[in-house]
N, C-alpha and C. Protein backbone atom coordinates (compact mmCIF):
# COMPACT_ATOMS: atom_id res chain seq x y z
N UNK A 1 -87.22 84.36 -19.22
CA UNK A 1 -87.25 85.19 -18.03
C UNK A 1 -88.37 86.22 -18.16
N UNK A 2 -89.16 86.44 -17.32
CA UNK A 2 -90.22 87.51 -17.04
C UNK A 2 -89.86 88.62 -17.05
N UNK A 3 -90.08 89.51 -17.55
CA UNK A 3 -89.24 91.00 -17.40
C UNK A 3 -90.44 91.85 -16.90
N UNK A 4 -90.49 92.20 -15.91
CA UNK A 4 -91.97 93.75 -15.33
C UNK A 4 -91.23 94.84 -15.59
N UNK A 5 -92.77 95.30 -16.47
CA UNK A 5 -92.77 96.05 -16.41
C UNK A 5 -92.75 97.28 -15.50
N UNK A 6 -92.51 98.69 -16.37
CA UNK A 6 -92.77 99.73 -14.93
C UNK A 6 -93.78 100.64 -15.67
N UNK A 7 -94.60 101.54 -14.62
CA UNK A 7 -95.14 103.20 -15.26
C UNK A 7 -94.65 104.08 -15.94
N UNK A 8 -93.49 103.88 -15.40
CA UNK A 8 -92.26 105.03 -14.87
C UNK A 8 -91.07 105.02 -15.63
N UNK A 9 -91.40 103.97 -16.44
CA UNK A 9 -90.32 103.67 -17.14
C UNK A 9 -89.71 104.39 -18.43
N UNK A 10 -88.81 104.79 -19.30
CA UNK A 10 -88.59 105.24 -20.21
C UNK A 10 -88.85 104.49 -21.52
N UNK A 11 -89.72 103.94 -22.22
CA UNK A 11 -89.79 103.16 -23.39
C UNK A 11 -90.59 103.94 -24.34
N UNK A 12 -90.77 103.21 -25.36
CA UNK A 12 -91.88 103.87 -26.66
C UNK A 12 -93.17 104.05 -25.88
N UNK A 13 -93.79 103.25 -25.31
CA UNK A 13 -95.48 103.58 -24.85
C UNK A 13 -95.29 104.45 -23.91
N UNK A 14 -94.26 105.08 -22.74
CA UNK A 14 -94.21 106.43 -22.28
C UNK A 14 -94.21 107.75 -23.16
N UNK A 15 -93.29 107.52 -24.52
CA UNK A 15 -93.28 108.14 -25.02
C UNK A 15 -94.98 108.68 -26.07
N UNK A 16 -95.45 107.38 -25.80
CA UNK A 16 -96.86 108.17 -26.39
C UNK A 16 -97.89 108.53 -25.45
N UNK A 17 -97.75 108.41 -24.38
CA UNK A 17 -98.04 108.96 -23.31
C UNK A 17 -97.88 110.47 -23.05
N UNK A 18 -96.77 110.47 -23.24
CA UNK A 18 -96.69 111.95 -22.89
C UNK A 18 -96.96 112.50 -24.27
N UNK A 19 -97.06 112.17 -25.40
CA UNK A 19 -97.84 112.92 -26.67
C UNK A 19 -99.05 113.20 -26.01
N UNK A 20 -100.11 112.14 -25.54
CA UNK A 20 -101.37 112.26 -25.65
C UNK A 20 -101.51 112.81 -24.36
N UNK A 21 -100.72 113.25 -23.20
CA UNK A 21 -101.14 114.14 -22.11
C UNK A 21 -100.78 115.86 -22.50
N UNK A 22 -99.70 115.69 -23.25
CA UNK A 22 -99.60 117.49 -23.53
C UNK A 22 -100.65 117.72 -24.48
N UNK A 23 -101.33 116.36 -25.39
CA UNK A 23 -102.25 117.11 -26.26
C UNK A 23 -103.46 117.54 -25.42
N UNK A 24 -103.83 116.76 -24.30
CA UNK A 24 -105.16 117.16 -23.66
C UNK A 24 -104.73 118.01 -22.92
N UNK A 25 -103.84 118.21 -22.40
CA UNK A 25 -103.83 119.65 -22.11
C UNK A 25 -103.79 121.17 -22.64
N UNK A 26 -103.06 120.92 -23.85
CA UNK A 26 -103.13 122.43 -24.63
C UNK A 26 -105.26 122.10 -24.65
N UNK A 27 -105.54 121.26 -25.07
CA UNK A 27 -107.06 121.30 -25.35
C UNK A 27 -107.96 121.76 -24.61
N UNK A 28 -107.35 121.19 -23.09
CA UNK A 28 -108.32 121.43 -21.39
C UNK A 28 -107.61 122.90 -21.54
N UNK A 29 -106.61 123.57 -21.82
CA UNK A 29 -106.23 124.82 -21.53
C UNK A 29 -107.01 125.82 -22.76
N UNK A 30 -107.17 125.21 -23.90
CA UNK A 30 -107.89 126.38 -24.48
C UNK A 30 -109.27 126.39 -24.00
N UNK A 31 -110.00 125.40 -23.43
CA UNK A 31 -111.08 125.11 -23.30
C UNK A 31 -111.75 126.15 -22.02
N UNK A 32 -110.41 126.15 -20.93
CA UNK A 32 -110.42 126.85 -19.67
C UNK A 32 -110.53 128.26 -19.76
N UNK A 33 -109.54 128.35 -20.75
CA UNK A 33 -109.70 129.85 -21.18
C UNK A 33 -110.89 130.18 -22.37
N UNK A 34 -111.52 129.83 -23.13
CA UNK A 34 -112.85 129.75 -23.53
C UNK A 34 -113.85 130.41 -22.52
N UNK A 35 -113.76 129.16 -21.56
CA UNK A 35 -114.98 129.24 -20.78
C UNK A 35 -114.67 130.61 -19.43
N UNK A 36 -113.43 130.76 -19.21
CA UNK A 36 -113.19 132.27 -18.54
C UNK A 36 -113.49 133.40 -19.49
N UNK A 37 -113.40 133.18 -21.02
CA UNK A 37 -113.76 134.92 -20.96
C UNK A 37 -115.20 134.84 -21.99
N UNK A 38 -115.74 133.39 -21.75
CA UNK A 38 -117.29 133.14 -22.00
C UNK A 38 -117.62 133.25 -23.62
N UNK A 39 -115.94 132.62 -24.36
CA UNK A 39 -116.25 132.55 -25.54
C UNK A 39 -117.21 131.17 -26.11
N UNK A 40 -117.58 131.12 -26.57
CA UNK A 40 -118.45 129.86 -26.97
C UNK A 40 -117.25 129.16 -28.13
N UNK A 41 -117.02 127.79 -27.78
CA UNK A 41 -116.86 126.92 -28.39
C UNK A 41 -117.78 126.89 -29.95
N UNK A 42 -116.86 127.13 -30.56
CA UNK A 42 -117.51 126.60 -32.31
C UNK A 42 -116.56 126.31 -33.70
N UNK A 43 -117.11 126.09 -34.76
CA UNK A 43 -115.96 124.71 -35.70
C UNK A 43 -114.61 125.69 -35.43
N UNK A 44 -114.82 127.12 -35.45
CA UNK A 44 -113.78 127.92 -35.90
C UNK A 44 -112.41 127.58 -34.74
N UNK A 45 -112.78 127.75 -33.55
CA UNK A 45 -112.08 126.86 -32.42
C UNK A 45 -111.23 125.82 -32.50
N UNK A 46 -112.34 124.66 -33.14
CA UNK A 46 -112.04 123.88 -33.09
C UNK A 46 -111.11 123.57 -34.50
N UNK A 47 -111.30 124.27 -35.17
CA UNK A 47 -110.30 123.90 -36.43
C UNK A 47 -108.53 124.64 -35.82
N UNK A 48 -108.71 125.62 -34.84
CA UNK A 48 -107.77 126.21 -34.61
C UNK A 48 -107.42 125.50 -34.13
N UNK A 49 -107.82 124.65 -33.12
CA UNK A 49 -107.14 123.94 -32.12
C UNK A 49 -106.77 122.29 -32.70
N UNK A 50 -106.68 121.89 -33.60
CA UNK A 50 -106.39 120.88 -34.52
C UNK A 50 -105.00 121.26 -35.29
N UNK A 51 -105.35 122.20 -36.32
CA UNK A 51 -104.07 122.87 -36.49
C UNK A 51 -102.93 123.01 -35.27
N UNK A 52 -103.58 123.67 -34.20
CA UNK A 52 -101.95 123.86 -33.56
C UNK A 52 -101.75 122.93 -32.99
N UNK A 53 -102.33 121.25 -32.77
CA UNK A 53 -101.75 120.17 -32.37
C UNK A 53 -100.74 119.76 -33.24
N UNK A 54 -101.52 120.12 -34.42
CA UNK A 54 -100.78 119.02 -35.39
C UNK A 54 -99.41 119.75 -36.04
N UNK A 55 -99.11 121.56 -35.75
CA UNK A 55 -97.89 122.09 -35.82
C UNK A 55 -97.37 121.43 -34.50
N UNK A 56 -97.98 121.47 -33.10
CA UNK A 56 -97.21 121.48 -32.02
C UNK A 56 -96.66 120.43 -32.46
N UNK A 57 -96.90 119.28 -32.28
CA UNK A 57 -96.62 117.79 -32.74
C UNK A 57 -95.42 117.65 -33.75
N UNK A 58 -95.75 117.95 -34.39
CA UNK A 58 -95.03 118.77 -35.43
C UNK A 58 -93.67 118.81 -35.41
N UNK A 59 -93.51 120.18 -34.59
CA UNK A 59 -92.12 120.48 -34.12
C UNK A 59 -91.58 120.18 -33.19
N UNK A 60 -92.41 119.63 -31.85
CA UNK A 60 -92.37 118.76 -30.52
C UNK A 60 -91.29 117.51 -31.49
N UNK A 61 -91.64 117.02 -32.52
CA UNK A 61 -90.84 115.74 -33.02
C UNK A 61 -89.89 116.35 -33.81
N UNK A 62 -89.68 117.77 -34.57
CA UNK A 62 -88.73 117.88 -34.87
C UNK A 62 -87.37 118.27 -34.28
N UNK A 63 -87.62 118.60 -33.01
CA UNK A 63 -86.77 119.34 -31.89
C UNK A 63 -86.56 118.07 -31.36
N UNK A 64 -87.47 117.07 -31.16
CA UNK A 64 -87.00 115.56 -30.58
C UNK A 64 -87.27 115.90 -28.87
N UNK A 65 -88.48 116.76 -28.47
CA UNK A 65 -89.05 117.07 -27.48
C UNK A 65 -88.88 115.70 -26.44
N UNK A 66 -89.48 115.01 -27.11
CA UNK A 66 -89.92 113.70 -25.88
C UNK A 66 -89.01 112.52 -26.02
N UNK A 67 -87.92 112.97 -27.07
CA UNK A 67 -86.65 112.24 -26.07
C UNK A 67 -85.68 112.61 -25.19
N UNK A 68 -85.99 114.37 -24.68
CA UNK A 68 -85.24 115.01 -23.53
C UNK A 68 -85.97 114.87 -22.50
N UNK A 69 -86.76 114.46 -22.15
CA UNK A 69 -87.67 114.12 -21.28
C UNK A 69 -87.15 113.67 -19.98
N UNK A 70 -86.40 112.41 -20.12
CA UNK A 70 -85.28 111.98 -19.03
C UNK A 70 -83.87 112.43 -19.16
N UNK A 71 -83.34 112.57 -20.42
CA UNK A 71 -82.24 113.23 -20.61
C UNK A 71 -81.58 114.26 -20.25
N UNK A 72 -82.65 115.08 -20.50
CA UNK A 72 -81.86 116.59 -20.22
C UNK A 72 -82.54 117.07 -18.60
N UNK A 73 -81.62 118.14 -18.25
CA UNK A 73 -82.42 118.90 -16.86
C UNK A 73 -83.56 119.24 -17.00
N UNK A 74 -84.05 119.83 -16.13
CA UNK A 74 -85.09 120.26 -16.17
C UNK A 74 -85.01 121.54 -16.54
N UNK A 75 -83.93 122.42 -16.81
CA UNK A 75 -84.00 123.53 -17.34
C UNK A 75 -83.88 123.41 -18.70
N UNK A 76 -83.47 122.84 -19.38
CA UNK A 76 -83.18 122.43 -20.80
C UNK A 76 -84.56 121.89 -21.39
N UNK A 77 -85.45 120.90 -20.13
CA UNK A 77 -86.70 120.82 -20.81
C UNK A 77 -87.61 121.67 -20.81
N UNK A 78 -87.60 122.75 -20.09
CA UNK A 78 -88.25 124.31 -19.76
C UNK A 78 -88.14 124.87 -21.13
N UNK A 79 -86.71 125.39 -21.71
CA UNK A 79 -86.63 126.02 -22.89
C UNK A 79 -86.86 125.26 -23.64
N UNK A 80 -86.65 123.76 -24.12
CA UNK A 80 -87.33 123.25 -25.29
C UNK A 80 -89.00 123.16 -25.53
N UNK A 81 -89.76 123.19 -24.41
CA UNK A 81 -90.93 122.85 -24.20
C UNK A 81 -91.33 124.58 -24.58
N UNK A 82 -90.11 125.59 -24.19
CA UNK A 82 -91.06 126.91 -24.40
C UNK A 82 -90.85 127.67 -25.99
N UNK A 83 -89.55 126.31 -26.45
CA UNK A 83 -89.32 127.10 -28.01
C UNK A 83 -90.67 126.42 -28.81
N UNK A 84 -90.90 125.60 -28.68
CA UNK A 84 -91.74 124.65 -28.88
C UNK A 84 -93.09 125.32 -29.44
N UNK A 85 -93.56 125.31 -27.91
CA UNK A 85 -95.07 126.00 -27.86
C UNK A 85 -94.92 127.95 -28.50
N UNK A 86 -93.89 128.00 -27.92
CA UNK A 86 -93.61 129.57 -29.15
C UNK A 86 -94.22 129.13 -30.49
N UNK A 87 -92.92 128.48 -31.04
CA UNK A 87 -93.16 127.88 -32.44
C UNK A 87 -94.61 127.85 -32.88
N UNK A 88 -95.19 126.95 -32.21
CA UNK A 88 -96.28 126.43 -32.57
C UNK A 88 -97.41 127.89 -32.42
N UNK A 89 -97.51 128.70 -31.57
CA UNK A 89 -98.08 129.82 -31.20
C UNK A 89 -97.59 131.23 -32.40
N UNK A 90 -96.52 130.80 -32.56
CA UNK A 90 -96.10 131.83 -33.96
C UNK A 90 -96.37 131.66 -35.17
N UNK A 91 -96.70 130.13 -35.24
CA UNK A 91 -96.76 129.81 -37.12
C UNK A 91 -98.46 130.06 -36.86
N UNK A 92 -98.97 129.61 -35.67
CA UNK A 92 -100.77 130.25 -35.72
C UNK A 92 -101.30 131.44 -35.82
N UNK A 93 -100.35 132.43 -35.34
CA UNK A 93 -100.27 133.26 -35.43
C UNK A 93 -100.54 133.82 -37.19
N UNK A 94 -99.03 133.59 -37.29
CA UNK A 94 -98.94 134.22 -38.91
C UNK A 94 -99.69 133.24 -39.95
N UNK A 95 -100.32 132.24 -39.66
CA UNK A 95 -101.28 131.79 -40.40
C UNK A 95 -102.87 132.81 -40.61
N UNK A 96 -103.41 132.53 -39.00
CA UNK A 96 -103.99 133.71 -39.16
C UNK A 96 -104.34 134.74 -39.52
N UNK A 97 -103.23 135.75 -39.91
CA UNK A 97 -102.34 137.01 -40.13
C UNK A 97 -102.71 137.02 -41.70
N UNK A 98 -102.01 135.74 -42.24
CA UNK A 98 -102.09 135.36 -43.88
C UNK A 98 -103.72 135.41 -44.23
N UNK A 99 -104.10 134.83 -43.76
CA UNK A 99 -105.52 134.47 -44.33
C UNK A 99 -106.68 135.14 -43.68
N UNK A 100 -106.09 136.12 -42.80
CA UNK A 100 -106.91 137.49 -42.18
C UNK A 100 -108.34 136.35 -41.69
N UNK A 101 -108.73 135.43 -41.09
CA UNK A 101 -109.30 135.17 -40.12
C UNK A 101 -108.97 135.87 -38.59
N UNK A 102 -107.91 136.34 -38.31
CA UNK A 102 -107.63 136.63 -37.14
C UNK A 102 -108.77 137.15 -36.49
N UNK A 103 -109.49 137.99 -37.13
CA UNK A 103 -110.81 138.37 -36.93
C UNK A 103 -112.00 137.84 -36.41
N UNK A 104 -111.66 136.57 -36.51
CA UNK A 104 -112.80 135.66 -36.19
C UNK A 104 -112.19 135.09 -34.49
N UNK A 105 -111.61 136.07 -33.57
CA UNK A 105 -110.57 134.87 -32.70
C UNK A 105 -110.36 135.85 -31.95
N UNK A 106 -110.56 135.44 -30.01
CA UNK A 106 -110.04 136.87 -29.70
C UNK A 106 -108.72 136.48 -29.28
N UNK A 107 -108.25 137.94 -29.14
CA UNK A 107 -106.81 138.02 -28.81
C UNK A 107 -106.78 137.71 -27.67
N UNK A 108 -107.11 138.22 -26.43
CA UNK A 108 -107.11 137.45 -25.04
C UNK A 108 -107.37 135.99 -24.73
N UNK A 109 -107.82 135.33 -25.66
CA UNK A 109 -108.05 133.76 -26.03
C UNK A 109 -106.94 133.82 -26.12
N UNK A 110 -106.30 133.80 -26.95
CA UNK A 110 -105.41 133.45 -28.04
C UNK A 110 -104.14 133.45 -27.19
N UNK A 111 -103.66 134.84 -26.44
CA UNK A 111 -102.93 134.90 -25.54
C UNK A 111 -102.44 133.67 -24.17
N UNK A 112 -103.99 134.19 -23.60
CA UNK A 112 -104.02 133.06 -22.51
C UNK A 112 -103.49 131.82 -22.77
N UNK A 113 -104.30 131.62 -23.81
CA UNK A 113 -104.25 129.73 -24.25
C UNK A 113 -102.91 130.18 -24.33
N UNK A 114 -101.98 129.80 -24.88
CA UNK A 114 -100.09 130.30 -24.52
C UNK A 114 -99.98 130.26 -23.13
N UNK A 115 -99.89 130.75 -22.42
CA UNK A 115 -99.87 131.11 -21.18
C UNK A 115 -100.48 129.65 -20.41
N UNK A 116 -101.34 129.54 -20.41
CA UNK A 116 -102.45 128.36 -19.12
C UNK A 116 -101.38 127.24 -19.90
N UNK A 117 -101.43 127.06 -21.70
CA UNK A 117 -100.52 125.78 -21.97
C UNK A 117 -99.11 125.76 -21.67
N UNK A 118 -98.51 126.94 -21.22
CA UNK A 118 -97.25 126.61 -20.69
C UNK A 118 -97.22 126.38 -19.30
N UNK A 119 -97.86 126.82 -18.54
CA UNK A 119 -97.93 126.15 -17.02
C UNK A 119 -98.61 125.39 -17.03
N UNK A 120 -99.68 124.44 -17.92
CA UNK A 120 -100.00 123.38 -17.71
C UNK A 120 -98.76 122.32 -17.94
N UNK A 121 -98.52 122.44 -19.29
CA UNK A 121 -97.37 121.41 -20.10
C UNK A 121 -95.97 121.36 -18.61
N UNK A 122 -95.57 122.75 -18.67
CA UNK A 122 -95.08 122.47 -17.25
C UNK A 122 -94.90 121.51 -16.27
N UNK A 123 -96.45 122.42 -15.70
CA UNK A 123 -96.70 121.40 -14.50
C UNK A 123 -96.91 120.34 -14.63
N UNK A 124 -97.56 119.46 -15.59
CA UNK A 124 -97.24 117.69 -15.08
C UNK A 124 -96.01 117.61 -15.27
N UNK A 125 -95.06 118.11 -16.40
CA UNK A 125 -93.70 117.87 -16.35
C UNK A 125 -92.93 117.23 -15.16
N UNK A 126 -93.27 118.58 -14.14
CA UNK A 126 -93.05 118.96 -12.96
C UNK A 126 -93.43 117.64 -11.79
N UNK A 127 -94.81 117.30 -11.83
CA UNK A 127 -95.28 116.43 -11.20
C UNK A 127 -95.00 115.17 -11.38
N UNK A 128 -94.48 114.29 -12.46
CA UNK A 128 -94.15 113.79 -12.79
C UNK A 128 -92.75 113.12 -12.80
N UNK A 129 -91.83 114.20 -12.87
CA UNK A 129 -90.77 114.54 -12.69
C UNK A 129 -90.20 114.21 -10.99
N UNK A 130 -91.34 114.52 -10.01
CA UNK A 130 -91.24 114.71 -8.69
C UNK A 130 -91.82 113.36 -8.33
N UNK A 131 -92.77 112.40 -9.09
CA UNK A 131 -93.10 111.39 -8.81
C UNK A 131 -92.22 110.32 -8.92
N UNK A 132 -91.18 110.39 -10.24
CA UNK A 132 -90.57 109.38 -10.39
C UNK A 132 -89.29 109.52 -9.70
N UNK A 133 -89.00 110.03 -9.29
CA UNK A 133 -87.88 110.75 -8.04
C UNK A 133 -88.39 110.18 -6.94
N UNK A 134 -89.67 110.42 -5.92
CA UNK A 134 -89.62 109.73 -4.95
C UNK A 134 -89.99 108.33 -5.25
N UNK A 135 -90.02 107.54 -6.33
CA UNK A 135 -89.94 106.31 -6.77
C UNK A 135 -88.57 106.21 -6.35
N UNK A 136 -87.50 106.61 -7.13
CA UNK A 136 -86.58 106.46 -6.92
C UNK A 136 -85.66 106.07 -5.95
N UNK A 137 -86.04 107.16 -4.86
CA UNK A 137 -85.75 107.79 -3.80
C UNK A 137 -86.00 106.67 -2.42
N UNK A 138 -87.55 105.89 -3.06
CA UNK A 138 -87.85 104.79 -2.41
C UNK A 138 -87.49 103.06 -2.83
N UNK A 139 -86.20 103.48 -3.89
CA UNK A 139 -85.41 102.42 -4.29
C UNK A 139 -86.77 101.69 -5.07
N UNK A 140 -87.80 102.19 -5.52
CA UNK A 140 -88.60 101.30 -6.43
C UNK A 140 -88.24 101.81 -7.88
N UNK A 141 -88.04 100.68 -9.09
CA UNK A 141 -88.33 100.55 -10.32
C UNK A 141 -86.74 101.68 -10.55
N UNK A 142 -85.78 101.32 -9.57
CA UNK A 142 -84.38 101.21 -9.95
C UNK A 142 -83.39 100.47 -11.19
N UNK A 143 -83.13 101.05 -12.27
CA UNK A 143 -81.72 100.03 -12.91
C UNK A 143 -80.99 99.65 -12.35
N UNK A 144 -80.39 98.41 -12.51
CA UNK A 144 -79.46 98.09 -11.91
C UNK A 144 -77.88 98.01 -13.18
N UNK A 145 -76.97 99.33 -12.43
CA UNK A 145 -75.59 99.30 -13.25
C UNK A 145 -74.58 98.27 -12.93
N UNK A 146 -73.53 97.86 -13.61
CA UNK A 146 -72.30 97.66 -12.97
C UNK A 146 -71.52 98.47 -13.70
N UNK A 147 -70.16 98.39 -13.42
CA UNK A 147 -69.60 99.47 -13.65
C UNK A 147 -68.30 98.41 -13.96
N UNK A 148 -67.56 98.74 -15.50
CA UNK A 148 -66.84 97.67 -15.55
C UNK A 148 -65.47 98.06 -15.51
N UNK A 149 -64.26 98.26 -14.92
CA UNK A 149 -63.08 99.01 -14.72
C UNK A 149 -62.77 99.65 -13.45
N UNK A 150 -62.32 99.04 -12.46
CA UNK A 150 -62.12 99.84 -11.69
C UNK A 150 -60.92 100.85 -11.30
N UNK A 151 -61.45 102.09 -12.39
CA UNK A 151 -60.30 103.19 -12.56
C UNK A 151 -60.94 104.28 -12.46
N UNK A 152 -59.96 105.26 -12.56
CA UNK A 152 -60.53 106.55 -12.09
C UNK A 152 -61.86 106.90 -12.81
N UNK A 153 -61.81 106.96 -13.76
CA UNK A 153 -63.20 107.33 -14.83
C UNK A 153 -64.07 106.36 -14.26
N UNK A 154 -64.36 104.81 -13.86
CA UNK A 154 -65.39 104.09 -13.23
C UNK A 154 -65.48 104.81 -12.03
N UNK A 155 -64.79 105.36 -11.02
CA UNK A 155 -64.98 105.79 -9.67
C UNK A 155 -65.86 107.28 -9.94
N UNK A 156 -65.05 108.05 -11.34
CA UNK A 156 -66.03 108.85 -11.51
C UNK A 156 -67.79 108.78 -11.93
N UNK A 157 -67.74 107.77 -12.23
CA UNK A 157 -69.02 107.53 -12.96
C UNK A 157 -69.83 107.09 -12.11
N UNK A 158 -68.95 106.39 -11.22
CA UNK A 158 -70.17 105.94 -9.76
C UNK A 158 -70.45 106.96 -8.90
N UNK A 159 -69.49 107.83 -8.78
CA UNK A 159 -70.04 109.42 -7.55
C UNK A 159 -71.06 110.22 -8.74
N UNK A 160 -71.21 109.72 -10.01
CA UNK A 160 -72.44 110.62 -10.87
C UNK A 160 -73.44 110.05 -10.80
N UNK A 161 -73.69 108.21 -10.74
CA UNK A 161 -74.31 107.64 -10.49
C UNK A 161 -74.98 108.17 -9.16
N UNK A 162 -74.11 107.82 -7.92
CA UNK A 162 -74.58 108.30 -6.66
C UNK A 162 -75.29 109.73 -6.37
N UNK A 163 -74.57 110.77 -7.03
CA UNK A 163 -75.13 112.15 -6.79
C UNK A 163 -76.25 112.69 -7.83
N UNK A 164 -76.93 111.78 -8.56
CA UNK A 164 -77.92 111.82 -9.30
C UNK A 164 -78.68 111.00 -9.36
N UNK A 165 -79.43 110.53 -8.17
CA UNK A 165 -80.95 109.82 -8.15
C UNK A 165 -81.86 110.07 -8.77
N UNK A 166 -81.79 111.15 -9.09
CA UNK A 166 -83.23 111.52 -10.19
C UNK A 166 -83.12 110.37 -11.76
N UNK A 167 -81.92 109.96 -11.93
CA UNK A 167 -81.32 109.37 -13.02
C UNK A 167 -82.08 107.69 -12.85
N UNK A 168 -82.12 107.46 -11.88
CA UNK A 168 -82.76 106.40 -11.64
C UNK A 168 -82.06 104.83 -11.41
N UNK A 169 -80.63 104.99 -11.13
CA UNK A 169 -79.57 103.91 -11.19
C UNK A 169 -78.95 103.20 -10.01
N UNK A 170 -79.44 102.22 -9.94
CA UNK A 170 -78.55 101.47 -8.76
C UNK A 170 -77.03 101.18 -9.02
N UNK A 171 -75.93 101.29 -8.40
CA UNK A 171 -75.09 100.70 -8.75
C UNK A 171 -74.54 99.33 -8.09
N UNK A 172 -74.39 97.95 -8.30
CA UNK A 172 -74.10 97.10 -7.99
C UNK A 172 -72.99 96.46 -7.97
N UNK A 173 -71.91 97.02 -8.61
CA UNK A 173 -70.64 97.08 -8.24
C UNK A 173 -69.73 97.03 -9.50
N UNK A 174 -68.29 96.76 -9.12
CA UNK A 174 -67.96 97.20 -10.28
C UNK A 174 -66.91 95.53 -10.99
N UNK A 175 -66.66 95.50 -11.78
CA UNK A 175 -66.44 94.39 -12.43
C UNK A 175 -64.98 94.64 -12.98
N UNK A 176 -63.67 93.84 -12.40
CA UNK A 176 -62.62 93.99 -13.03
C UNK A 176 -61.41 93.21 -12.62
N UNK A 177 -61.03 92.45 -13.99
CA UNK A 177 -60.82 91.17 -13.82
C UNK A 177 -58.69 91.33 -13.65
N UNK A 178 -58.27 92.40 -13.71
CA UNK A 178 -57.13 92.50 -13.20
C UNK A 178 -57.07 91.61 -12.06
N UNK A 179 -55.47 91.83 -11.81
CA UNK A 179 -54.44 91.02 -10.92
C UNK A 179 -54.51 92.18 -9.68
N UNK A 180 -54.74 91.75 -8.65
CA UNK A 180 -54.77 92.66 -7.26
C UNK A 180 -53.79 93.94 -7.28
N UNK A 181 -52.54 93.30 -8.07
CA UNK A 181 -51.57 94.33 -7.74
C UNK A 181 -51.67 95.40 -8.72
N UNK A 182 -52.13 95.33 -10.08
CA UNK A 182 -52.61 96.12 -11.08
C UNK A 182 -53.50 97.22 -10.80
N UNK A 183 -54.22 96.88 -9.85
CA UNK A 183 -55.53 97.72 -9.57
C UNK A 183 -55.42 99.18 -8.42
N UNK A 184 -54.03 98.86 -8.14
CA UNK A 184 -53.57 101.00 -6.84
C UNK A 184 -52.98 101.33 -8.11
């Protein structure tokens, strides 16, 4: 049987997907803020900005970032995404701090970049989030559930099914091989 694929889908190659879009963005965000307060790009930058991929990354996998992705709300991925980039913004910090380069780095850089990378990381979140919803919404690249029991807990599970499209689930009915009279 042929199985199609989707974009949109939840598997391992989404999941490195969204590694390699939050990394170009913390990058396009330090870069933005660089070029607003007309710092010049040089190794020192760029060694900074290697390091805090490779903490972000880091702790992004130790927190298990990009398997709440579909899982959790969107408020739950807000605070993990902001303990996260903290994290990662605090250990650069006190690295810095340790080895008194700080000096070499401005603080309004340093700031911003925090800042532009949390409303960037955010916002595709966001966009993304809103894309695969009106996928949804337009019954494309739907699961299809059944639901096997028809008892109270299956009836519940189908009004969660139903009242959560963002989840992405068709339900197709429910499966249960009782005797007619078994089933009020």
């Amino acid at each position: 049987m042929i199985k199609r694929s989707s974009h949109l889908q939840f598997t391992e190659h989404s999941l490195s997907f969204f590694r390699l879009v939050d990394v170009v963005v913390i990058s396009v965000a330090l870069l933005l803020v660089m070029s607003w307060y007309q710092v010049l790009f040089s190794k020192d930058y760029l060694l900074l900005l290697i390091a805090s991929l490779v903490i972000f990354s880091y702790v992004a996998q130790s927190v298990q970032l990009y398997q709440s992705i579909q899982l959790n709300l969107f408020t739950q991925q807000f605070l993990l995404l902001f303990a996260v980039l903290s994290l990662t913004s605090l250990f650069v910090t006190l690295i810095l701090f340790l080895t008194k380069e700080g000096d070499s780095y401005s603080r309004f850089v340093l700031a911003f970049w925090y800042v532009v990378s949390l409303f960037g990381l955010m916002g595709w979140r966001l966009i993304y989030r809103k894309l695969k919803r009106q996928c949804y919404l337009q019954g494309k690249q739907l699961r299809k559930v059944a639901i096997i029991g028809l008892t109270p807990a299956g009836l519940k599970l189908f009004n969660e099914i139903e009242n959560h499209p963002e989840l992405g689930f068709k339900c197709i009915g429910f499966f249960d091989d009782r005797e007619p009279s078994r089933l009020e």
